[in-house]
C-alpha atoms as a PDB file:
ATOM      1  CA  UNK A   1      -0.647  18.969   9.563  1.00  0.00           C
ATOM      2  CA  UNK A   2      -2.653  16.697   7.166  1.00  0.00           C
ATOM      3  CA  UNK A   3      -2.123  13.194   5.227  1.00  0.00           C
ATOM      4  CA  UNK A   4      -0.072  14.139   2.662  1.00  0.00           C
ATOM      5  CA  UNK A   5       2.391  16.214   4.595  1.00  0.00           C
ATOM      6  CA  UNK A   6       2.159  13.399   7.728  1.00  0.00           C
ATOM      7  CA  UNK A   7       2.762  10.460   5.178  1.00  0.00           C
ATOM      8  CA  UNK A   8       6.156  12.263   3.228  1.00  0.00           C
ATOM      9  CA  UNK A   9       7.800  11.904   6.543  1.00  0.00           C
ATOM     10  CA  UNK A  10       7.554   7.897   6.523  1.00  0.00           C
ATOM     11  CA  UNK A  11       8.657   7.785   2.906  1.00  0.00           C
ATOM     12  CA  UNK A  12      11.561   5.062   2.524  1.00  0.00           C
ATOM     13  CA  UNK A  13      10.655   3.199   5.614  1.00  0.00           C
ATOM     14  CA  UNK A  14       8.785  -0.307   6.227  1.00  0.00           C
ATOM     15  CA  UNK A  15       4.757   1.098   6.205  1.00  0.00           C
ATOM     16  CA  UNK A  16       1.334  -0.691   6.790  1.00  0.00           C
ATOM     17  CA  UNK A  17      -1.065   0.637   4.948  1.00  0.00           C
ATOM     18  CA  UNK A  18      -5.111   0.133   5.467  1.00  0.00           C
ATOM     19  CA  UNK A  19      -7.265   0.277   2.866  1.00  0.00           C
ATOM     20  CA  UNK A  20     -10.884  -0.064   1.896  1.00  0.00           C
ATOM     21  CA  UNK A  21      -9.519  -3.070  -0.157  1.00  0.00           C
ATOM     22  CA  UNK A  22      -7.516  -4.942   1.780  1.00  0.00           C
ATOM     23  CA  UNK A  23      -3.760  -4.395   4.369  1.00  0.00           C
ATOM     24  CA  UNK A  24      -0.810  -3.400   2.195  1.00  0.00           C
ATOM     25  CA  UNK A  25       2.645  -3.885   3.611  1.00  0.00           C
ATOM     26  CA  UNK A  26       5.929  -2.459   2.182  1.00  0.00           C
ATOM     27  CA  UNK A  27       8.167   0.662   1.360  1.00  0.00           C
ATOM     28  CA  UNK A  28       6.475   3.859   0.515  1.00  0.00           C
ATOM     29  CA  UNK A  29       8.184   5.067  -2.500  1.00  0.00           C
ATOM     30  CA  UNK A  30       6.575   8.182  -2.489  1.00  0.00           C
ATOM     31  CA  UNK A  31       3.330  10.266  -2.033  1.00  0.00           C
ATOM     32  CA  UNK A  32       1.552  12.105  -4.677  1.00  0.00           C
ATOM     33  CA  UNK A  33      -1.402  14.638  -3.811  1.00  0.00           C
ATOM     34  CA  UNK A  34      -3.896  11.876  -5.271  1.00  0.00           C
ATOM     35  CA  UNK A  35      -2.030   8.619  -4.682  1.00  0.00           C
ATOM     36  CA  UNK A  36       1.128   6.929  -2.786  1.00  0.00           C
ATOM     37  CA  UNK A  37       3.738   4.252  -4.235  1.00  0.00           C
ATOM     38  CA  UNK A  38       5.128   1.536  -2.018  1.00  0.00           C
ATOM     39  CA  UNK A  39       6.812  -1.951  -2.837  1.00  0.00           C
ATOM     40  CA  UNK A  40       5.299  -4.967  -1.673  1.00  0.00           C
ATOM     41  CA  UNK A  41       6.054  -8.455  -2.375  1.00  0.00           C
ATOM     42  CA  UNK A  42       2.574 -10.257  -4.399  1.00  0.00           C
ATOM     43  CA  UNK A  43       2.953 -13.159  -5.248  1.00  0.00           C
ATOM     44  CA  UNK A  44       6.673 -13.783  -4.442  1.00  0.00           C
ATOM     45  CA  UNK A  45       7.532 -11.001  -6.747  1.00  0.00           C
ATOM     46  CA  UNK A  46       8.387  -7.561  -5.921  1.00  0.00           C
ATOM     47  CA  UNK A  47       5.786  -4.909  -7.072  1.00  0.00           C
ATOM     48  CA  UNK A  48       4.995  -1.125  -7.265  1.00  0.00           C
ATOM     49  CA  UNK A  49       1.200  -0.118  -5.755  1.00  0.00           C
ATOM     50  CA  UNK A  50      -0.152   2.861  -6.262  1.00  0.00           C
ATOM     51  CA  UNK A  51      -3.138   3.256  -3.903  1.00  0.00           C
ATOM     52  CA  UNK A  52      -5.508   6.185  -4.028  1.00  0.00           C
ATOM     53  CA  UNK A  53      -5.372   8.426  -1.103  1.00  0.00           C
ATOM     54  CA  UNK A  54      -9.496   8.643  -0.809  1.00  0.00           C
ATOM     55  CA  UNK A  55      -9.212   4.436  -0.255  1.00  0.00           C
ATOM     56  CA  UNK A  56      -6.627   4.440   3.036  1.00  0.00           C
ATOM     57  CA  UNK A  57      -8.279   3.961   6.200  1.00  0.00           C
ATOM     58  CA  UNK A  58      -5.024   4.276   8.235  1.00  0.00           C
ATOM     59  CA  UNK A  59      -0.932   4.456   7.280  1.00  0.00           C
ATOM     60  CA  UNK A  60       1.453   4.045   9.755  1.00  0.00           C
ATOM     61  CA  UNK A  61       5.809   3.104  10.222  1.00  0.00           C
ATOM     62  CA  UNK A  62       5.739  -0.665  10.694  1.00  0.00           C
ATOM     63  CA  UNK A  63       8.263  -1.940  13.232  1.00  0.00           C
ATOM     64  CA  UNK A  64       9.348  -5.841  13.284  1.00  0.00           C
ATOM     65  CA  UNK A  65       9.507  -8.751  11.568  1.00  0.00           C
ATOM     66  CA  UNK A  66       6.729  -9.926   8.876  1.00  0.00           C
ATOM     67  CA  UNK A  67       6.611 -10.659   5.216  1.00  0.00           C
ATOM     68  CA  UNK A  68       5.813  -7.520   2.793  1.00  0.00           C
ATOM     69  CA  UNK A  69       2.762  -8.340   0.563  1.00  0.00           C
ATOM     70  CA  UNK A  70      -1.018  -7.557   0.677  1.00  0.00           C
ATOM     71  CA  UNK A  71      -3.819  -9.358   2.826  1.00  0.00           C
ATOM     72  CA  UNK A  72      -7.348  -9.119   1.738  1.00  0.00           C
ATOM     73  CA  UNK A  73      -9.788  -7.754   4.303  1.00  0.00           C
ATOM     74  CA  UNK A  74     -12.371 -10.224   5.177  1.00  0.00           C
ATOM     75  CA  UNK A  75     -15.177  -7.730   3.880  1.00  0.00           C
ATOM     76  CA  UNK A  76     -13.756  -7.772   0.252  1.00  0.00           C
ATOM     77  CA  UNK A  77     -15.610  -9.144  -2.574  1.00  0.00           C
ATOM     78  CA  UNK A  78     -14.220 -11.022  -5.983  1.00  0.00           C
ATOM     79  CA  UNK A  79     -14.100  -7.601  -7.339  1.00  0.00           C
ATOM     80  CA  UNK A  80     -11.430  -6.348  -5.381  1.00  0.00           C
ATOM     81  CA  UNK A  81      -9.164  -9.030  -7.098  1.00  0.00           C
ATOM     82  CA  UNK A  82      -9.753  -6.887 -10.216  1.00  0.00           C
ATOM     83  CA  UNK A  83      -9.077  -3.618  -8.502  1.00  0.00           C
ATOM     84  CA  UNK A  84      -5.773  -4.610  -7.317  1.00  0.00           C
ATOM     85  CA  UNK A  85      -4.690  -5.903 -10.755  1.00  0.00           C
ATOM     86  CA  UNK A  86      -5.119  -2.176 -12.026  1.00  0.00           C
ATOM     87  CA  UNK A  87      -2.827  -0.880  -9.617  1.00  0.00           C
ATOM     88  CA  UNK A  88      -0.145  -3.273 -10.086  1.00  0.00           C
ATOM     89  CA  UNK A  89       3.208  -2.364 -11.871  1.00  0.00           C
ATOM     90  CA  UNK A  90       5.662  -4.768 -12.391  1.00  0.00           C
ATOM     91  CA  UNK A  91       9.309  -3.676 -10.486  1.00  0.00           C
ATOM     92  CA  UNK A  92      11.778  -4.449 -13.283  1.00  0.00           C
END
């Protein structure tokens, strides 16, 4: 089995993703061979992320209560501001 096939299974349910960028948490939307879509809440509005595959440190089903959204990793730098931005659709 590898990432792609793994990560298709938990599509529609409540996912953490890690990434080189920062913790993502939302609904996976879908998974691409390249990329996966989820919907998180930034900013109090719902959004659609599409995160490259070669950036994920870890994905796995999150169980429980929290708030959907993203938290930066405490290694990021100003830059990954702007690399979020580019991967930000609005959910209309």
């Amino acid at each position: 089995m590898n990432f792609i096939h793994e990560a298709r299974h938990l599509v529609g349910h409540t996912v953490r993703v890690i990434t080189v960028h920062g913790t993502f948490t939302g609904t996976l939307l879908s998974v691409g061979n390249d990329f996966l879509v989820m919907r998180v809440r930034i900013g109090g509005r719902l959004r659609r992320l599409l995160i490259r595959l070669a950036l994920i440190i870890a994905l796995f089903r999150f169980f429980g209560s929290f708030s959907t959204g993203y938290e930066r990793s405490p290694h990021a730098s100003n830059d990954d501001d702007d690399f979020l931005e580019q991967y930000l659709l609005d959910d209309e």
